[in-house]
PDB file of N, CA and C in Angstrom:
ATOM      1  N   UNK A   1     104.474 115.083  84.950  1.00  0.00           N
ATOM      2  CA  UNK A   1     103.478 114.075  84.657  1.00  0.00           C
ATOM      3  C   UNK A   1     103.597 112.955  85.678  1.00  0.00           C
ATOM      4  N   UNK A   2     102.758 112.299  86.395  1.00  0.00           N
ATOM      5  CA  UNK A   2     102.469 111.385  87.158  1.00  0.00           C
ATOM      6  C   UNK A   2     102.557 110.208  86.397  1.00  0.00           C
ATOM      7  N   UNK A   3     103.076 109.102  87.016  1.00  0.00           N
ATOM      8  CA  UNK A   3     102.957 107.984  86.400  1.00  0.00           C
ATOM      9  C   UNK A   3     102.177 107.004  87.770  1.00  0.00           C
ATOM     10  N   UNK A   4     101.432 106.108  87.573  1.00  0.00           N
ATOM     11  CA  UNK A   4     100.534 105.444  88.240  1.00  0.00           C
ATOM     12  C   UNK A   4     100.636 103.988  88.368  1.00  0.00           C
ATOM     13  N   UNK A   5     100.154 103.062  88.735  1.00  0.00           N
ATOM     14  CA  UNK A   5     100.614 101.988  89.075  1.00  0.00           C
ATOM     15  C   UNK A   5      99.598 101.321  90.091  1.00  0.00           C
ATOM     16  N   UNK A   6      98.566 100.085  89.681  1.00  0.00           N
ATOM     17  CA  UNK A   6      97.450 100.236  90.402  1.00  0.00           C
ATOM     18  C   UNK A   6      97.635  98.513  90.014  1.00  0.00           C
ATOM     19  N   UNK A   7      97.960  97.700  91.430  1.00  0.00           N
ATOM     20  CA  UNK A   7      97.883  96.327  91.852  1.00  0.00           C
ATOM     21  C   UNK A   7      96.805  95.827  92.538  1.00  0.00           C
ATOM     22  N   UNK A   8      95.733  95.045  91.740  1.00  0.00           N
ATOM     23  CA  UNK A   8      94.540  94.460  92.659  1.00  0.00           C
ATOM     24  C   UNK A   8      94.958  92.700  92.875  1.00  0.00           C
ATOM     25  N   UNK A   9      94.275  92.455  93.781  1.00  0.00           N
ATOM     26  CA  UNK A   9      94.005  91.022  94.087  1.00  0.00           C
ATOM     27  C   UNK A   9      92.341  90.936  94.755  1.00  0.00           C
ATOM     28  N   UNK A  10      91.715  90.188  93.952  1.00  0.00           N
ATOM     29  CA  UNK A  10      90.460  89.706  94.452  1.00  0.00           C
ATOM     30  C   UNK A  10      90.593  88.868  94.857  1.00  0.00           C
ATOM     31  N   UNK A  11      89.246  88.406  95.698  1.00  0.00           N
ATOM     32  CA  UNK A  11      88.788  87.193  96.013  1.00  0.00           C
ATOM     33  C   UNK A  11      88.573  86.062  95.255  1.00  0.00           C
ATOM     34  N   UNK A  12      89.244  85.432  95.698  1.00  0.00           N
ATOM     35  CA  UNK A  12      89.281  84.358  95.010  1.00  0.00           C
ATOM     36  C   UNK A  12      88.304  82.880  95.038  1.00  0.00           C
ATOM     37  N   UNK A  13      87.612  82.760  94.133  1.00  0.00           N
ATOM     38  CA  UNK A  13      86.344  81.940  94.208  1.00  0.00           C
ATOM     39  C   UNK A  13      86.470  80.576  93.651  1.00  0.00           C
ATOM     40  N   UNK A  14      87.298  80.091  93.276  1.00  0.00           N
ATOM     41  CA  UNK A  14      87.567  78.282  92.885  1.00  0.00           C
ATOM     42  C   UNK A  14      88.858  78.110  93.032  1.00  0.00           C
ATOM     43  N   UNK A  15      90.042  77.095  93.356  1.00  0.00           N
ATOM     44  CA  UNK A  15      90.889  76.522  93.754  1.00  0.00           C
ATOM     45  C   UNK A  15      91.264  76.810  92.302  1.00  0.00           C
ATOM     46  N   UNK A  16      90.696  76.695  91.083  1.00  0.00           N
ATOM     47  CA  UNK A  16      91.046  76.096  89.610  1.00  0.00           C
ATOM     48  C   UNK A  16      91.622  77.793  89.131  1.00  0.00           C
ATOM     49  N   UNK A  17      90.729  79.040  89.708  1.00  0.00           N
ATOM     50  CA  UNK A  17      91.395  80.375  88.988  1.00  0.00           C
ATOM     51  C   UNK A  17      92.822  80.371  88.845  1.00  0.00           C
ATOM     52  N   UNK A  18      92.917  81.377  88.111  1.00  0.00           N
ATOM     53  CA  UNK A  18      94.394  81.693  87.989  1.00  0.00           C
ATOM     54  C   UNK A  18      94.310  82.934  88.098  1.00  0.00           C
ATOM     55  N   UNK A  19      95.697  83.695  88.601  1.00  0.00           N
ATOM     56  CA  UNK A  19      95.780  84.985  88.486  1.00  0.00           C
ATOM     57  C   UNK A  19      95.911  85.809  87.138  1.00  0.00           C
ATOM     58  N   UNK A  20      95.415  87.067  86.253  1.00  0.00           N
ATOM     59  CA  UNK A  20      95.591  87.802  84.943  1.00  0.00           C
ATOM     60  C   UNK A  20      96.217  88.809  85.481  1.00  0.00           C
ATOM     61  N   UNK A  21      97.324  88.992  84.872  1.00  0.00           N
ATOM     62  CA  UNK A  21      98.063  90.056  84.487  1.00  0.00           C
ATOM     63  C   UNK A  21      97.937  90.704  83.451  1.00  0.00           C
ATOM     64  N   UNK A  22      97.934  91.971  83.447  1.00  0.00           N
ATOM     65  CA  UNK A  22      98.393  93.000  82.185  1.00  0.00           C
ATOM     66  C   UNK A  22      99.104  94.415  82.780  1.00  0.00           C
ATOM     67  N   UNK A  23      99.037  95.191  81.820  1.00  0.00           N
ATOM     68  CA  UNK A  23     100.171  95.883  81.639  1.00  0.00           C
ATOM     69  C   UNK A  23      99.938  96.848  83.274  1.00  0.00           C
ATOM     70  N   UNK A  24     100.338  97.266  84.119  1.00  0.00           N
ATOM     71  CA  UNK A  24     100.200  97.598  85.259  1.00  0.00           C
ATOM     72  C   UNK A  24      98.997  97.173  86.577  1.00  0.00           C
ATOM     73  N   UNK A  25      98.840  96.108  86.722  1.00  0.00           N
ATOM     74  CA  UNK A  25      98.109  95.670  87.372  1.00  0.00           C
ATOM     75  C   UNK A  25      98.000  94.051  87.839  1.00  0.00           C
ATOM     76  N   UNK A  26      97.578  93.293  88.427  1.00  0.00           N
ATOM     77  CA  UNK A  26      97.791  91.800  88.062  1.00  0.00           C
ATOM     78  C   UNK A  26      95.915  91.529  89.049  1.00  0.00           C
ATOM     79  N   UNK A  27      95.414  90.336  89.138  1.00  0.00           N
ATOM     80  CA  UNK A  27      94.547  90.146  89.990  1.00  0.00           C
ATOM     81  C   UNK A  27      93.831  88.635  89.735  1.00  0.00           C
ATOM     82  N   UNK A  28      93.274  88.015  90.579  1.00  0.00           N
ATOM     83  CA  UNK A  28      92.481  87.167  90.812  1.00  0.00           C
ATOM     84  C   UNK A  28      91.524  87.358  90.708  1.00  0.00           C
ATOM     85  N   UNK A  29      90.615  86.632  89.773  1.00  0.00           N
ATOM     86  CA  UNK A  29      89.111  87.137  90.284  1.00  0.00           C
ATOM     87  C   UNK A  29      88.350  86.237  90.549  1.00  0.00           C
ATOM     88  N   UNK A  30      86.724  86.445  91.210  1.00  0.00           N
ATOM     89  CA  UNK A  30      86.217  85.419  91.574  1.00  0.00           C
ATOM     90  C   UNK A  30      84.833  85.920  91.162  1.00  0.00           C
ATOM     91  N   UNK A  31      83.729  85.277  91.193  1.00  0.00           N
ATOM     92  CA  UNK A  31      82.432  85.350  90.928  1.00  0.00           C
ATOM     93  C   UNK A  31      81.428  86.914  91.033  1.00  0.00           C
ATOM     94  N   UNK A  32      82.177  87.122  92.712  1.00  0.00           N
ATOM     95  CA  UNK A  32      81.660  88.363  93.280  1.00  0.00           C
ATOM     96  C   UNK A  32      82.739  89.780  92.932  1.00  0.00           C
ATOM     97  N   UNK A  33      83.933  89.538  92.788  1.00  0.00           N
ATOM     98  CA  UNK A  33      84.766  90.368  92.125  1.00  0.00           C
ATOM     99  C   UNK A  33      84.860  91.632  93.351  1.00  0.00           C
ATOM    100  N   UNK A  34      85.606  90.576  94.081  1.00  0.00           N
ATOM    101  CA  UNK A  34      85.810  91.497  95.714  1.00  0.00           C
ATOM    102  C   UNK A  34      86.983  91.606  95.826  1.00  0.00           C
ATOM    103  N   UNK A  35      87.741  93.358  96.269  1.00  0.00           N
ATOM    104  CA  UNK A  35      88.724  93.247  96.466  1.00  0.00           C
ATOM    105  C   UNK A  35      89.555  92.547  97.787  1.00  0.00           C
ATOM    106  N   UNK A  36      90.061  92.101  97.641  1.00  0.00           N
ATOM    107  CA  UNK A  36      90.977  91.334  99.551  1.00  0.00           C
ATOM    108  C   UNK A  36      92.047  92.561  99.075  1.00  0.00           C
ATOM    109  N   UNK A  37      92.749  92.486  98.577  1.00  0.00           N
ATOM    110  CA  UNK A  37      94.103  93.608  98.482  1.00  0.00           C
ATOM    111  C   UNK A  37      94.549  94.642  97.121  1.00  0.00           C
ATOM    112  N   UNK A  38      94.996  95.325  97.282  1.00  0.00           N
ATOM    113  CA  UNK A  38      95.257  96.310  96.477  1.00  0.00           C
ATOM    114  C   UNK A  38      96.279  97.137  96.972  1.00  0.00           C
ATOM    115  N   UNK A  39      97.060  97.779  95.215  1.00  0.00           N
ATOM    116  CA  UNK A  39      98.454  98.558  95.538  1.00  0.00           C
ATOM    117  C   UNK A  39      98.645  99.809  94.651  1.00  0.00           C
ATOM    118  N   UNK A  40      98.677 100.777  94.854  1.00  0.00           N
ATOM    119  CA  UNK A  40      98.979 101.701  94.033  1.00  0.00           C
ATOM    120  C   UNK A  40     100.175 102.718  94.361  1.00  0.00           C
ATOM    121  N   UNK A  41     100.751 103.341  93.225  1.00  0.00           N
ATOM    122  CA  UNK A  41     102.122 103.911  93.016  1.00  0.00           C
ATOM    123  C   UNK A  41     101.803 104.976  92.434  1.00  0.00           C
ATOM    124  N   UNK A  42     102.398 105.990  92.847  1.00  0.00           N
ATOM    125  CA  UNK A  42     102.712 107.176  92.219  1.00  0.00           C
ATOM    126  C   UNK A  42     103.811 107.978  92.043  1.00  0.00           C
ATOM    127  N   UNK A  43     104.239 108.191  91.273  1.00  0.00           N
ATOM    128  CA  UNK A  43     105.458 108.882  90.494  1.00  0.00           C
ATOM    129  C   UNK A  43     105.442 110.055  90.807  1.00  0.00           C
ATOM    130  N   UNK A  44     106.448 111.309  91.217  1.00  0.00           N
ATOM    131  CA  UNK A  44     106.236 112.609  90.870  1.00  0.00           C
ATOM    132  C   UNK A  44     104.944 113.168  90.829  1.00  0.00           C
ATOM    133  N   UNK A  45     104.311 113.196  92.157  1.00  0.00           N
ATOM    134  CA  UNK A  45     102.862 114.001  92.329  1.00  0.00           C
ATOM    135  C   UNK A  45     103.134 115.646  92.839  1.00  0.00           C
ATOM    136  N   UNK A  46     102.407 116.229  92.127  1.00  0.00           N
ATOM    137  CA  UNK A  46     102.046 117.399  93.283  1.00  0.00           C
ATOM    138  C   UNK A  46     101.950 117.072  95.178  1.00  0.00           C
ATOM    139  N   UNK A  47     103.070 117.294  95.943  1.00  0.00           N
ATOM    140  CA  UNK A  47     102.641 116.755  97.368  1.00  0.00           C
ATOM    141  C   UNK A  47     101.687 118.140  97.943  1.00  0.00           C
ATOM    142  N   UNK A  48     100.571 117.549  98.788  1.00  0.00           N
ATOM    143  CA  UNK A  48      99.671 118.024 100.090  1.00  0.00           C
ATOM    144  C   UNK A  48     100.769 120.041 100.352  1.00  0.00           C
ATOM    145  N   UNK A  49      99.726 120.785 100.512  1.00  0.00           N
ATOM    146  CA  UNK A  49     100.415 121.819 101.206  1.00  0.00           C
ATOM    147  C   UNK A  49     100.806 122.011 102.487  1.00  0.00           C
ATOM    148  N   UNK A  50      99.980 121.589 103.159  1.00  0.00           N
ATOM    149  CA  UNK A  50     100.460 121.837 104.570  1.00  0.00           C
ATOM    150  C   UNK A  50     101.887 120.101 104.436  1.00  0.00           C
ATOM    151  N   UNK A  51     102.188 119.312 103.650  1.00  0.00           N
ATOM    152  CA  UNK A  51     103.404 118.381 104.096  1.00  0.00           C
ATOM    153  C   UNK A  51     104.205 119.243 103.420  1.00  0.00           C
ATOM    154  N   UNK A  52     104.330 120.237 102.400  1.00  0.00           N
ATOM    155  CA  UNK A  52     105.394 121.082 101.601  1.00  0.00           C
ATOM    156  C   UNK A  52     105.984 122.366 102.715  1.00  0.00           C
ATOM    157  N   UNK A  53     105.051 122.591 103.449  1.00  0.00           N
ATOM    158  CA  UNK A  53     104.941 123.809 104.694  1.00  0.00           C
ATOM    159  C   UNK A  53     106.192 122.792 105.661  1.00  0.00           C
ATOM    160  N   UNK A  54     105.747 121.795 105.976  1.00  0.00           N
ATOM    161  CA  UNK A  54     106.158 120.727 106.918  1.00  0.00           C
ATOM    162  C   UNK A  54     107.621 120.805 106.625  1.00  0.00           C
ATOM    163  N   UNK A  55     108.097 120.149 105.275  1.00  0.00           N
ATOM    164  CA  UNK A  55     109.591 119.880 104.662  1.00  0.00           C
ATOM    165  C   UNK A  55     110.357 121.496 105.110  1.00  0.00           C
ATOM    166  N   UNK A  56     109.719 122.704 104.861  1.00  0.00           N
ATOM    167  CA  UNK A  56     110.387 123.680 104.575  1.00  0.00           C
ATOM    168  C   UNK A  56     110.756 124.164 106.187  1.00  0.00           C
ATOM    169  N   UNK A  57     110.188 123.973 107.443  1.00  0.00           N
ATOM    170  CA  UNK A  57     110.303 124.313 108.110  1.00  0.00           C
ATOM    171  C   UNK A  57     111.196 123.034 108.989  1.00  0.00           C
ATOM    172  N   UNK A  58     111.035 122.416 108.232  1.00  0.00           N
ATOM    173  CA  UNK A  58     112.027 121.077 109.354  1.00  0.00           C
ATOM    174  C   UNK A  58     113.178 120.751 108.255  1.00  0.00           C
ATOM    175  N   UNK A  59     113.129 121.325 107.186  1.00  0.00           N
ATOM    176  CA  UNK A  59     114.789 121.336 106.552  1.00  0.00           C
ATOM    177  C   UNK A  59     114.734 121.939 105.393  1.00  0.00           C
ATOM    178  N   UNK A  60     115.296 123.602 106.046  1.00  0.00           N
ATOM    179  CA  UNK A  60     115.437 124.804 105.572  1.00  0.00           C
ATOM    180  C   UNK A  60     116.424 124.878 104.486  1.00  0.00           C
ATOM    181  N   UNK A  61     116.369 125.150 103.221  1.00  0.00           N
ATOM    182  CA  UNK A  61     116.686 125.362 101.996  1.00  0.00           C
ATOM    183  C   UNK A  61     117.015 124.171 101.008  1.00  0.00           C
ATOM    184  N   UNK A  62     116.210 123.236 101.941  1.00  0.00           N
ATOM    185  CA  UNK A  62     116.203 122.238 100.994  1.00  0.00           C
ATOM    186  C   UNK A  62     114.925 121.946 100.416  1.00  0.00           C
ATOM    187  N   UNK A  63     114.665 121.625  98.693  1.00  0.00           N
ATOM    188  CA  UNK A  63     113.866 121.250  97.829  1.00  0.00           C
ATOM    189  C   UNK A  63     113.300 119.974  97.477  1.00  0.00           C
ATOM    190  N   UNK A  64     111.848 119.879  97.615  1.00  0.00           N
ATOM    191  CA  UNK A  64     111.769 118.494  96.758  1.00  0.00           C
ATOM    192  C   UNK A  64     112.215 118.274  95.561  1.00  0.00           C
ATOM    193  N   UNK A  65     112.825 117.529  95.410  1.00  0.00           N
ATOM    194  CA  UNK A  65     113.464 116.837  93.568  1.00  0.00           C
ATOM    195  C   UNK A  65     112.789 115.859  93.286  1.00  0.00           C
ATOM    196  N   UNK A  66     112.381 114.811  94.058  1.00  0.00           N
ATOM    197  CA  UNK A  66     111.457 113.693  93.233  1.00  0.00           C
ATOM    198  C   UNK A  66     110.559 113.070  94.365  1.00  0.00           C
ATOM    199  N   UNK A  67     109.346 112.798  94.077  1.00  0.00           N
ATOM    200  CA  UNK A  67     108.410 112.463  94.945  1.00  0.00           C
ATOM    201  C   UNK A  67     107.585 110.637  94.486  1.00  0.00           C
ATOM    202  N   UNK A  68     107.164 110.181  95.772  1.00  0.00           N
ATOM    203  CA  UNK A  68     106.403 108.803  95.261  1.00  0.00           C
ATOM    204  C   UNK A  68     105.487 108.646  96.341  1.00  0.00           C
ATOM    205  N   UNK A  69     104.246 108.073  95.908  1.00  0.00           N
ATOM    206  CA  UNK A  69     103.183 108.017  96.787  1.00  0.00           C
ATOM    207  C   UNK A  69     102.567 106.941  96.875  1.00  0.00           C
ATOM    208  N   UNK A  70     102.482 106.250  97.934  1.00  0.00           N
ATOM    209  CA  UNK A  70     102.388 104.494  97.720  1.00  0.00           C
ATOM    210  C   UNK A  70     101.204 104.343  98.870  1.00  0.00           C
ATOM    211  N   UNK A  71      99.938 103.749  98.321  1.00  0.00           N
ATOM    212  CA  UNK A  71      99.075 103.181  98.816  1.00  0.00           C
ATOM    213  C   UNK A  71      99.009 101.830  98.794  1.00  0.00           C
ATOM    214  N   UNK A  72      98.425 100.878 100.023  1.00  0.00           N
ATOM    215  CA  UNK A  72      98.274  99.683  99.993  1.00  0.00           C
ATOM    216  C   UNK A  72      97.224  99.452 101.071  1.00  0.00           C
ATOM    217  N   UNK A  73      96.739  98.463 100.543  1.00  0.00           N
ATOM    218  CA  UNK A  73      95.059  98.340 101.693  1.00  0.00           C
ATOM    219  C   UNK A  73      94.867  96.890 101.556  1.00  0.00           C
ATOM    220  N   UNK A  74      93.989  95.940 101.812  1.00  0.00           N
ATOM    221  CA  UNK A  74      93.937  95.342 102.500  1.00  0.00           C
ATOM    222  C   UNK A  74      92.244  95.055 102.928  1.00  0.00           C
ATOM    223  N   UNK A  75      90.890  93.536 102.980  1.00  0.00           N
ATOM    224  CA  UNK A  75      89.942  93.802 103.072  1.00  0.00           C
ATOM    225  C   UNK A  75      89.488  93.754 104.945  1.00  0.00           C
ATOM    226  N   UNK A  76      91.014  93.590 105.432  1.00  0.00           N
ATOM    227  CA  UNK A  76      90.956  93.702 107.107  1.00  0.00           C
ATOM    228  C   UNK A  76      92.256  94.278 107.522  1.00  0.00           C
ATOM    229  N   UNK A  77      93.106  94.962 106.584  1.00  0.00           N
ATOM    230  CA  UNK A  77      93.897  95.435 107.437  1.00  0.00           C
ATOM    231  C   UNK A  77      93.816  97.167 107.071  1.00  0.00           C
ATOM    232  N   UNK A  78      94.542  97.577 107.934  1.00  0.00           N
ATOM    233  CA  UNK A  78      94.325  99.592 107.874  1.00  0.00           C
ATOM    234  C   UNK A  78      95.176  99.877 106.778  1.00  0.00           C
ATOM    235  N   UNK A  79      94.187 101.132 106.170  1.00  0.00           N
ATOM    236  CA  UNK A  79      95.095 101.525 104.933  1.00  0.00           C
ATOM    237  C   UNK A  79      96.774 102.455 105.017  1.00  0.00           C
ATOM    238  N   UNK A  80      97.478 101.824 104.208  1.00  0.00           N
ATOM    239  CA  UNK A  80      98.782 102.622 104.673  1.00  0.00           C
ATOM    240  C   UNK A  80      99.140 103.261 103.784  1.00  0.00           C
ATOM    241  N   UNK A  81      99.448 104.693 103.593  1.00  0.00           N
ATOM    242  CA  UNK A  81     100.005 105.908 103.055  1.00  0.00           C
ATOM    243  C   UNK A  81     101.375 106.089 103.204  1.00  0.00           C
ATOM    244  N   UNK A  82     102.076 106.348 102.233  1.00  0.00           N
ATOM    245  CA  UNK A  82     103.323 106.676 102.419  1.00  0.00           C
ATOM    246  C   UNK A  82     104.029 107.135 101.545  1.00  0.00           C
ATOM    247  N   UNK A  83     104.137 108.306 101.783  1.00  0.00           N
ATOM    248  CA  UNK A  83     105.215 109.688 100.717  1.00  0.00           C
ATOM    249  C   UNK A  83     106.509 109.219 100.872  1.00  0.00           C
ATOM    250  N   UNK A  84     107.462 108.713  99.908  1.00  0.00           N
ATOM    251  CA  UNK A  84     108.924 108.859  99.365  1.00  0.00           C
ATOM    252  C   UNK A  84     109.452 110.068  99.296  1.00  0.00           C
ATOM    253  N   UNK A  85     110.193 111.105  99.595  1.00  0.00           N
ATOM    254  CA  UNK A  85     110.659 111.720  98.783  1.00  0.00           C
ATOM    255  C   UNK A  85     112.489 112.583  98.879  1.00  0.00           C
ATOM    256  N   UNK A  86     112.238 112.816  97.720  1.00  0.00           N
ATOM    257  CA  UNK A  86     114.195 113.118  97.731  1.00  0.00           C
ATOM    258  C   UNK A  86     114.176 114.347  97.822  1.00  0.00           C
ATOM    259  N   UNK A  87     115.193 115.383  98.540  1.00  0.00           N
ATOM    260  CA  UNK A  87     115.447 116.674  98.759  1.00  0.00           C
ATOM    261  C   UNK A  87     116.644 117.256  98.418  1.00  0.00           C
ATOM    262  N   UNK A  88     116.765 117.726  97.774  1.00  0.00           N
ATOM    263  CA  UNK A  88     118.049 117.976  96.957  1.00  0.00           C
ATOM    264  C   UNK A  88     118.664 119.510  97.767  1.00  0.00           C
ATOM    265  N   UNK A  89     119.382 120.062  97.873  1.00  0.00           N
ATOM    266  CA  UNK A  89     120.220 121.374  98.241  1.00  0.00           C
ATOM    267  C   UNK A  89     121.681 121.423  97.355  1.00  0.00           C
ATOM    268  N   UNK A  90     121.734 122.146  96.626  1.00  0.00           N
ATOM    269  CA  UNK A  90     123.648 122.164  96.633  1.00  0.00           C
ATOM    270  C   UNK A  90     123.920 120.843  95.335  1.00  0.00           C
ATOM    271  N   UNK A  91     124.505 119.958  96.219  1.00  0.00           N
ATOM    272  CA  UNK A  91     124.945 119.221  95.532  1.00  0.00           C
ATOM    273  C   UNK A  91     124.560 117.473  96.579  1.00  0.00           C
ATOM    274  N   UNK A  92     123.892 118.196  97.304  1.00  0.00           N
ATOM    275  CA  UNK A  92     123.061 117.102  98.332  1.00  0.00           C
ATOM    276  C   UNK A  92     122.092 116.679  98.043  1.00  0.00           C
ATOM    277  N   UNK A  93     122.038 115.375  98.465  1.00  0.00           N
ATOM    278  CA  UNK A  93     120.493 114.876  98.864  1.00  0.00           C
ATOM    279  C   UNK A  93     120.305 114.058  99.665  1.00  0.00           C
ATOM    280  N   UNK A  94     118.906 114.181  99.989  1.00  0.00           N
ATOM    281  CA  UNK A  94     118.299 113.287 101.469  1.00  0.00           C
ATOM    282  C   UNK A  94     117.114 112.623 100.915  1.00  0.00           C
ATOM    283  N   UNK A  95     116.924 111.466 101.666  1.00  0.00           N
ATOM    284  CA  UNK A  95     115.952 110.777 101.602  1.00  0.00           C
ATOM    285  C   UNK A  95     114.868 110.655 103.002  1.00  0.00           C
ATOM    286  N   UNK A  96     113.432 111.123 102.525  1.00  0.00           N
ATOM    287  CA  UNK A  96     112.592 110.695 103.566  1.00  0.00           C
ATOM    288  C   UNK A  96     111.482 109.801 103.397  1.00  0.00           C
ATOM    289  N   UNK A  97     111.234 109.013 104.076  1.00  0.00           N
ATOM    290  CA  UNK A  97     110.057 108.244 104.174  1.00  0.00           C
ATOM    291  C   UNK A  97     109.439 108.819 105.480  1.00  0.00           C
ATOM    292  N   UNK A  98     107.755 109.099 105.021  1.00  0.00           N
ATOM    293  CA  UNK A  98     106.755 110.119 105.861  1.00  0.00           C
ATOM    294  C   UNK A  98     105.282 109.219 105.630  1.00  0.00           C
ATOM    295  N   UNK A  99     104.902 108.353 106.988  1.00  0.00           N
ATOM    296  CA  UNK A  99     103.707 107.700 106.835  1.00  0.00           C
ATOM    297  C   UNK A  99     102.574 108.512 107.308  1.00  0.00           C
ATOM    298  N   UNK A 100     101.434 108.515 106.377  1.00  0.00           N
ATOM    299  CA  UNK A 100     100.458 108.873 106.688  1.00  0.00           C
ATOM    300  C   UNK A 100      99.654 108.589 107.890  1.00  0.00           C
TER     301      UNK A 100
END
């Protein structure tokens, strides 16, 4: 099961707003209800086939054990992708970070 995790920040339209929080998310809002930034998390996804092809051929008999998938964007900057994940063998493990 995936667990998710989705951080907005709007635009912000009077000096007087305040930011609302609730239960996975937080944000500013303003009149027009524009995003400037945003964050999302993912827990244990199914990863891409051809990046599962990728792991197996650049480190042979080792398994994914736990995966995380982290988006963050931005209303002028480039969106950034980036797979976490742990590889277990034996009694080993490795850690990779893999940007999109």
């Amino acid at each position: 099961m995936s667990i998710a995790y989705c951080y907005l920040i709007l635009a912000l339209g009077t000096a007087a707003a305040s930011p609302q929080q609730g239960k996975g998310y937080s944000q500013v809002p303003d009149r027009r209800r524009n995003i400037l930034k945003a964050f999302e998390y993912y827990q244990d996804i199914r990863l891409p086939g051809n990046l599962i092809g990728d792991i197996h051929r650049e480190y042979p008999g080792w398994i994914p054990d736990n995966s995380r998938y982290i988006v963050s964007y931005g209303s002028n900057k480039e969106v950034k992708k980036v797979y976490k994940l742990w590889l277990a063998k034996d009694d080993s493990r490795k850690k990779l970070k893999l940007s999109l």
